[in-house]
C-alpha atoms as a PDB file:
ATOM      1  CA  UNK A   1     108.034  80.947  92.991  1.00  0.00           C
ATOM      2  CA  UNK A   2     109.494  81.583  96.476  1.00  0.00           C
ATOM      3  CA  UNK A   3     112.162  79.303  95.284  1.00  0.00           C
ATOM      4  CA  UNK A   4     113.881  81.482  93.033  1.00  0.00           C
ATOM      5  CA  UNK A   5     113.970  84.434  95.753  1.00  0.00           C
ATOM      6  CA  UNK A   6     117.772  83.629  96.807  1.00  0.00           C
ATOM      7  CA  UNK A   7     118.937  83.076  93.344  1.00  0.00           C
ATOM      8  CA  UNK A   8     117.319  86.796  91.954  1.00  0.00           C
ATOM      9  CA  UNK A   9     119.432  88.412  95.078  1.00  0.00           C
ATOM     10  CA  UNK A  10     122.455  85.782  94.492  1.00  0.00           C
ATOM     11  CA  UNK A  11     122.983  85.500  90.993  1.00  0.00           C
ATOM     12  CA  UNK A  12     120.039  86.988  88.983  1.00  0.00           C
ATOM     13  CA  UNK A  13     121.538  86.482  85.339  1.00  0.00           C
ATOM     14  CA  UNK A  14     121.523  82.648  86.088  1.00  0.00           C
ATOM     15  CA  UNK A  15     118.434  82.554  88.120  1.00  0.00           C
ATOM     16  CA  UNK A  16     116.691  84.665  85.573  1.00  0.00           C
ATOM     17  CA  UNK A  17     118.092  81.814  82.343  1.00  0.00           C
ATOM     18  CA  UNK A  18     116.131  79.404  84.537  1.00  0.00           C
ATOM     19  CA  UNK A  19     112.858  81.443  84.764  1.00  0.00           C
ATOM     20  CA  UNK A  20     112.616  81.627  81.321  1.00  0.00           C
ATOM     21  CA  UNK A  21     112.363  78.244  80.921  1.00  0.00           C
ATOM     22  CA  UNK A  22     109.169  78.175  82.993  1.00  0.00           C
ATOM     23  CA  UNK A  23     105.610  78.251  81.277  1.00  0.00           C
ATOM     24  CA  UNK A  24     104.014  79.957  84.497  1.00  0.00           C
ATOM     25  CA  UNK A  25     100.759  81.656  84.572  1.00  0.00           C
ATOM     26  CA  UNK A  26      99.848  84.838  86.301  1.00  0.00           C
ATOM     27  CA  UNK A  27      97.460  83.397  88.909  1.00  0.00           C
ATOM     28  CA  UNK A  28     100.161  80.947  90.048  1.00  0.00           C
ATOM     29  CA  UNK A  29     103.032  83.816  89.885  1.00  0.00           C
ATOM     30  CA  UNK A  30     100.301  85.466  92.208  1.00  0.00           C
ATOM     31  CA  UNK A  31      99.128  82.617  93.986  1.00  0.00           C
ATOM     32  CA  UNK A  32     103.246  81.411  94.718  1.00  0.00           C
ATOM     33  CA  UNK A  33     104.900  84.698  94.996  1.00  0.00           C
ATOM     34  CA  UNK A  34     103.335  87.639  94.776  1.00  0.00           C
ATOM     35  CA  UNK A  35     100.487  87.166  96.991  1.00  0.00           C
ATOM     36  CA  UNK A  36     103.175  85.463  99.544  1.00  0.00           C
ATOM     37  CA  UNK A  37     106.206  88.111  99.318  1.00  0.00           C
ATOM     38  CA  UNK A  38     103.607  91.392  98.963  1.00  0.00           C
ATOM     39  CA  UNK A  39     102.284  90.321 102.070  1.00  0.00           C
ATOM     40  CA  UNK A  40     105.285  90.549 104.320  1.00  0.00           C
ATOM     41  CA  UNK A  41     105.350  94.493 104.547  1.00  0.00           C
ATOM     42  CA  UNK A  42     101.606  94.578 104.965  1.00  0.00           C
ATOM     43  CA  UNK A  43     102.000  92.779 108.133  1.00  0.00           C
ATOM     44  CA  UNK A  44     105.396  93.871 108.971  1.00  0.00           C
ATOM     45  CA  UNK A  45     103.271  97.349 108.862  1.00  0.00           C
ATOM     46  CA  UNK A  46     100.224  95.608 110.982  1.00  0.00           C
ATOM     47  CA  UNK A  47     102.451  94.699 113.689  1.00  0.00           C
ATOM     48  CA  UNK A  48     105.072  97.886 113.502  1.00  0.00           C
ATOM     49  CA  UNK A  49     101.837 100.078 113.797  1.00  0.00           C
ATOM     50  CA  UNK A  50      99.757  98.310 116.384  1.00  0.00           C
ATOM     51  CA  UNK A  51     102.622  97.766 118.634  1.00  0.00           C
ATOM     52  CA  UNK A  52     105.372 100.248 118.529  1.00  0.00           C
ATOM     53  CA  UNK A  53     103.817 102.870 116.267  1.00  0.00           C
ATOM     54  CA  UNK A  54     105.080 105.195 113.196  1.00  0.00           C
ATOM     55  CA  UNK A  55     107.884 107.730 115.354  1.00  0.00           C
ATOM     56  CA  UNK A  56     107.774 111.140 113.962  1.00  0.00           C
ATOM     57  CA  UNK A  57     110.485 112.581 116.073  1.00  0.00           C
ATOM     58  CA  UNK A  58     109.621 112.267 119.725  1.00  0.00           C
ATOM     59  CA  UNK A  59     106.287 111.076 118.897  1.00  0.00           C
ATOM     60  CA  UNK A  60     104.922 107.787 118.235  1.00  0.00           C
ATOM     61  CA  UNK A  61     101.222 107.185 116.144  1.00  0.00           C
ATOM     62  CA  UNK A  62      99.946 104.294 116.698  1.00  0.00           C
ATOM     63  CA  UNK A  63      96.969 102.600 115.294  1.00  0.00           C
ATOM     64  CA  UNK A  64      93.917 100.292 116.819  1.00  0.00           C
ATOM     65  CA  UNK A  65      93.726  97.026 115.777  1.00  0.00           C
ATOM     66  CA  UNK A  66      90.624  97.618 113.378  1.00  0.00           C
ATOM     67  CA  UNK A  67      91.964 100.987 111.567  1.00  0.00           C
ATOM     68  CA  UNK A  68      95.639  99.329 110.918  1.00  0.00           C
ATOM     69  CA  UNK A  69      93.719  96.318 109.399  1.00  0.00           C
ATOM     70  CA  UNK A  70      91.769  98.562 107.102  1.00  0.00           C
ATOM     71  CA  UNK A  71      94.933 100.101 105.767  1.00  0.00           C
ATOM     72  CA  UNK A  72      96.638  96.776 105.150  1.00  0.00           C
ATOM     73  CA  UNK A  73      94.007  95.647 103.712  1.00  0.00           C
ATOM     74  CA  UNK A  74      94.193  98.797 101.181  1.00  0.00           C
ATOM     75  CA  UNK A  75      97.895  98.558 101.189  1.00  0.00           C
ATOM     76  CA  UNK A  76      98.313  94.742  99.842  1.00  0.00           C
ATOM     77  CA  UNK A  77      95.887  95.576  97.169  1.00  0.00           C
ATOM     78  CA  UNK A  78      97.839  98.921  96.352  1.00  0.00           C
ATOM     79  CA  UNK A  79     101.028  97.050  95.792  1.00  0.00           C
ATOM     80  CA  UNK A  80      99.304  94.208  93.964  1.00  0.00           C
ATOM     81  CA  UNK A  81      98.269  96.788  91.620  1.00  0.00           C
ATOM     82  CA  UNK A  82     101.341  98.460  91.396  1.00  0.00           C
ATOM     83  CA  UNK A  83     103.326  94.874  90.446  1.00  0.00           C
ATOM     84  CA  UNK A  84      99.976  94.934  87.365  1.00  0.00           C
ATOM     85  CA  UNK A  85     100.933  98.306  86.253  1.00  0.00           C
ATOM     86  CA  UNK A  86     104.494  98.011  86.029  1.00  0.00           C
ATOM     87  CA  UNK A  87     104.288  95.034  84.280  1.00  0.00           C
ATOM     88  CA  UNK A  88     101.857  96.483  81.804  1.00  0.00           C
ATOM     89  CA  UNK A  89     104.475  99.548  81.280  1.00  0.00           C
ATOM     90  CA  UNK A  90     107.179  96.446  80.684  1.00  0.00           C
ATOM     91  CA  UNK A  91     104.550  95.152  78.560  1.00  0.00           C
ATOM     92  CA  UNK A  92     103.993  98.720  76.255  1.00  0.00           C
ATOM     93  CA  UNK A  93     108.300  99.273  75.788  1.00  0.00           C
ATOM     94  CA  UNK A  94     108.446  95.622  74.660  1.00  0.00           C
ATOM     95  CA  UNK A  95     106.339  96.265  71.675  1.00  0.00           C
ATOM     96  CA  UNK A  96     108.886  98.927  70.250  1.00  0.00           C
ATOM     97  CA  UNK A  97     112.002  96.807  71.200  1.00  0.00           C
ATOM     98  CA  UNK A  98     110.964  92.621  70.921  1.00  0.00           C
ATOM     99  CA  UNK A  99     110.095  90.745  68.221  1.00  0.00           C
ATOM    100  CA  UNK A 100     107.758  89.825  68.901  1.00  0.00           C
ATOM    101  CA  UNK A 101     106.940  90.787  72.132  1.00  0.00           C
ATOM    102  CA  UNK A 102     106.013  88.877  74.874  1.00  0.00           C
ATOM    103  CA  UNK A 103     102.173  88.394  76.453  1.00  0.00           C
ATOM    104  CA  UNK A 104     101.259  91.012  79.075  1.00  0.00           C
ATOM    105  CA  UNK A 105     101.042  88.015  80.972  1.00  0.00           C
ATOM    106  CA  UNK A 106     104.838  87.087  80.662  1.00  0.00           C
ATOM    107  CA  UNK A 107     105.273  90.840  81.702  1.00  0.00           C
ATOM    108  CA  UNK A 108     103.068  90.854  84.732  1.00  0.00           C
ATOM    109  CA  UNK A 109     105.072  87.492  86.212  1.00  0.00           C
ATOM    110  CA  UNK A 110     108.282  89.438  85.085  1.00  0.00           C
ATOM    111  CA  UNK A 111     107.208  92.524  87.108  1.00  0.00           C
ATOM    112  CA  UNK A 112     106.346  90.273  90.151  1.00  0.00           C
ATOM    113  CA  UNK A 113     109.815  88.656  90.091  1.00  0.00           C
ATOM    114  CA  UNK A 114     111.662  92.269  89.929  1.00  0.00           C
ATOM    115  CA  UNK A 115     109.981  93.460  93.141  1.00  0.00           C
ATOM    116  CA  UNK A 116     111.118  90.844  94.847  1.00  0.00           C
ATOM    117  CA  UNK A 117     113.562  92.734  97.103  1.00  0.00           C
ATOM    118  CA  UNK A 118     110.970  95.314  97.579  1.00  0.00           C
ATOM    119  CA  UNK A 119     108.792  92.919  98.993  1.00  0.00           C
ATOM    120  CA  UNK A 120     111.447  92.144 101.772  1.00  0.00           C
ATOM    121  CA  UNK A 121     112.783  95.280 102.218  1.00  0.00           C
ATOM    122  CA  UNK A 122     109.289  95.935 103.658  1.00  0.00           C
ATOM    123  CA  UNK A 123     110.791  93.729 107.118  1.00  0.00           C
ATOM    124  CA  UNK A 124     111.429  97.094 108.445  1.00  0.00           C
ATOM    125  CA  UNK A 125     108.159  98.155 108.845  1.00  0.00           C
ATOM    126  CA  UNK A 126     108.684  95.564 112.278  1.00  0.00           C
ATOM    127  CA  UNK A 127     109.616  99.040 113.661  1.00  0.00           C
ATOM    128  CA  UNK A 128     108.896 101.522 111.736  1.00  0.00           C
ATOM    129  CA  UNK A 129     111.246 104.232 111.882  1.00  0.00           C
ATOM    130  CA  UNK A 130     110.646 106.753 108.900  1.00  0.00           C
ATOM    131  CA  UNK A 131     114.426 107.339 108.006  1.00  0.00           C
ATOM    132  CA  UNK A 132     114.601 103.700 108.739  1.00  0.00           C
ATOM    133  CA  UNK A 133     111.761 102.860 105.522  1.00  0.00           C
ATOM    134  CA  UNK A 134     113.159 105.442 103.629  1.00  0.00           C
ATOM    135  CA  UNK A 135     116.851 103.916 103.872  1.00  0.00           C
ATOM    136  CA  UNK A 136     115.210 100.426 103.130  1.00  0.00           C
ATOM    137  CA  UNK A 137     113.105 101.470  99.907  1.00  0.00           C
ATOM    138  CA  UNK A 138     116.004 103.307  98.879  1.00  0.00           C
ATOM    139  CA  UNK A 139     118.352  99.626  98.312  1.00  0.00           C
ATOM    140  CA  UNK A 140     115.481  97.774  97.973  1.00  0.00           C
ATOM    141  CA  UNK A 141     114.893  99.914  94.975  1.00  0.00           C
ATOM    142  CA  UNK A 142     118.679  99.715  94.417  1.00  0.00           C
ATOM    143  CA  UNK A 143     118.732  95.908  94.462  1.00  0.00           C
ATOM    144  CA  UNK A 144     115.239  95.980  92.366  1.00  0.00           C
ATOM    145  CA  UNK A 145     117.328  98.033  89.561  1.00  0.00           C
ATOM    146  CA  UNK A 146     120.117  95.560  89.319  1.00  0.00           C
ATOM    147  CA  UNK A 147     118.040  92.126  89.229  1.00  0.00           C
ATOM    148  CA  UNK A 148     116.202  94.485  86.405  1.00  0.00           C
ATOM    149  CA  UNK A 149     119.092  95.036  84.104  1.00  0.00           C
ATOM    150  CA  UNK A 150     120.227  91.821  84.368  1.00  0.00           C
ATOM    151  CA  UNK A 151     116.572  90.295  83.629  1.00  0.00           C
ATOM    152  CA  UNK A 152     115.377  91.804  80.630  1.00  0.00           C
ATOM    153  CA  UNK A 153     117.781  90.700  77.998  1.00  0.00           C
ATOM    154  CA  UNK A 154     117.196  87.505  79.195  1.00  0.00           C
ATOM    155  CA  UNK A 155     112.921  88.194  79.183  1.00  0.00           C
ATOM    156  CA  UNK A 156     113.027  90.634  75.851  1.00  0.00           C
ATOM    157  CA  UNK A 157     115.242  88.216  73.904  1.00  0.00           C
ATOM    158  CA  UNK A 158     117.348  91.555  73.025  1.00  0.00           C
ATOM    159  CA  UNK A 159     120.957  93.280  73.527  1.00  0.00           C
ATOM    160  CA  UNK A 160     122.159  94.880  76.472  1.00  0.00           C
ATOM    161  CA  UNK A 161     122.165  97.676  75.095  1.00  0.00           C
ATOM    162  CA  UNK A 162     118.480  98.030  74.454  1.00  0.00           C
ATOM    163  CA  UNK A 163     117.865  96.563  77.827  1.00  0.00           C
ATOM    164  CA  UNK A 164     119.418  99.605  79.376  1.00  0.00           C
ATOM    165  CA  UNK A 165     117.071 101.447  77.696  1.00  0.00           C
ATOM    166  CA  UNK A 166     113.999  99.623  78.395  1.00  0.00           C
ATOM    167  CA  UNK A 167     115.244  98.628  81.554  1.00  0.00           C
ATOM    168  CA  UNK A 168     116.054 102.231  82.742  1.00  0.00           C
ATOM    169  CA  UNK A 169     112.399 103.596  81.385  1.00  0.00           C
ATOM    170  CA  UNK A 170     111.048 100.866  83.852  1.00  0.00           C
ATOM    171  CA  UNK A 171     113.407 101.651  86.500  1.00  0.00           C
ATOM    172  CA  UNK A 172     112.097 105.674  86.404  1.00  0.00           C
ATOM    173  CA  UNK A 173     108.362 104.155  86.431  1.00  0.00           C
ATOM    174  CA  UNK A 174     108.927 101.759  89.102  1.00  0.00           C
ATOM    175  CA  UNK A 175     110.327 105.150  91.494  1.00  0.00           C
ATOM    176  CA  UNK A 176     107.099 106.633  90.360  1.00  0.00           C
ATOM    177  CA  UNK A 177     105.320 103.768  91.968  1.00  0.00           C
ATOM    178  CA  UNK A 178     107.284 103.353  95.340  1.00  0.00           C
ATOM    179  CA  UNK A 179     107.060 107.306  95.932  1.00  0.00           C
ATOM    180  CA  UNK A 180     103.152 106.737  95.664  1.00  0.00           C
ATOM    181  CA  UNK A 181     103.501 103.676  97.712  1.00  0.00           C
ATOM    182  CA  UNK A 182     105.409 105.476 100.270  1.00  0.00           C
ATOM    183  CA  UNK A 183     103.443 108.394 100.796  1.00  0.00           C
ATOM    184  CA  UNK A 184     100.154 105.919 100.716  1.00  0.00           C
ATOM    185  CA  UNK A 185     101.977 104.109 103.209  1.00  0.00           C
ATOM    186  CA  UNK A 186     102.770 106.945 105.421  1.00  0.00           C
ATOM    187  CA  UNK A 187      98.516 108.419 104.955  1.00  0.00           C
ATOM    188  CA  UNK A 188      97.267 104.924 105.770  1.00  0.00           C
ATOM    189  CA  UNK A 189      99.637 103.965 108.656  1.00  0.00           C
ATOM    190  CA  UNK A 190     100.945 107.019 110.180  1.00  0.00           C
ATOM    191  CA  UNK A 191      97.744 108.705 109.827  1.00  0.00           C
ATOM    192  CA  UNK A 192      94.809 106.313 109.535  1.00  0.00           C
ATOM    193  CA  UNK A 193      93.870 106.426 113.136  1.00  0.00           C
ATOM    194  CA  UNK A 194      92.033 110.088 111.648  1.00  0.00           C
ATOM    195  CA  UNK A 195      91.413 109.470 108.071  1.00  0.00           C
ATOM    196  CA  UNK A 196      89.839 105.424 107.898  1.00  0.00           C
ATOM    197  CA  UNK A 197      87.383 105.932 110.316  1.00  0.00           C
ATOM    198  CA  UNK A 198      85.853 108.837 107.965  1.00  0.00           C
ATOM    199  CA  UNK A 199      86.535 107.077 104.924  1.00  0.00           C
ATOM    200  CA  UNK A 200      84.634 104.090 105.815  1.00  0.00           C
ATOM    201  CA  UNK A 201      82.119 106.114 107.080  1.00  0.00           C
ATOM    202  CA  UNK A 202      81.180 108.603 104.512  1.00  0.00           C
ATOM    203  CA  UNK A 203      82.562 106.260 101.195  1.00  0.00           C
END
């Protein structure tokens, strides 16, 4: 929950004990956090565009009202799929390290609570300044890492040195994921004044 959003940034080994304690289902990790957090870079991104407008050196793109809410519409569900997929690759190294391993449910509410500081690194996108996003993703990612390693001995039930492992196989999925979400993010914002209007009319 949005309650435990200071303590994963503050002190994630404690805050993390704490989750663990918690019988919480998916659709209220969604309903509580996910949906909540994912949905401050999506209209970060709405406003950014609309108003100031992507700056690509001495130019700025910006988009109408209509196009940039087709692409946050596309964007929230990208990165609601992306928290589902990395919590289903938590879900596949947790079979070969835990004993026995936890639901893909427990996984998927695990993955939502690790992108927590990507969710708020997406406050940028207020003026969206491409070195400015990249420099953003690059420590939320950082941050993301370090609440990681410090979350899944506590979720896996195993050592720390296995964690590394598992953690750091995440980790190198999880880039995977924001390098797609970034250059989605760049097509659909910096570009979707040309490319939603034919998409929604020839798809």
């Amino acid at each position: 929950m949005l309650t435990h959003v200071w303590g994963l940034l503050a002190h994630p080994s404690t805050e993390w004990t704490q989750i663990s304690k918690e019988e919480e289902t998916v659709t209220h990790l969604y309903a509580h956090h996910v949906l909540l957090l994912a949905a401050l870079p999506v209209i970060c991104a709405y406003i950014g565009t609309t108003q100031v407008g992507w700056s690509f050196g001495d130019n700025a793109i910006k988009l109408g009202y209509l196009e940039a809410l087709y692409a946050g519409v596309a964007f929230y569900v990208t990165i609601l799929a992306a928290v589902f997929a990395v919590g289903s690759v938590i879900r596949w190294m947790a079979k070969r390290y835990a004993n026995p391993p936890p639901s893909r449910r427990r996984c998927v509410i695990f993955a939502g609570y690790i992108a927590t500081p990507m969710f708020l690194s997406g406050l940028v996108a207020l003026y969206p300044l491409i070195w400015l996003c990249l420099l953003a993703g690059i420590i939320g990612l950082c941050l993301t890492g370090f609440v990681l390693y410090q979350g899944i001995p506590h979720f896996l039930g195993i050592s720390s040195e296995q964690g590394f492992i598992v953690s750091s196989a995440t980790l190198a999925v999880g880039v995977l994921v924001l390098e797609a979400l970034l250059a989605i993010t760049v097509m659909l914002w910096g570009y979707g004044e040309i490319l939603l209007p034919w998409l929604f009319r020839f798809g």
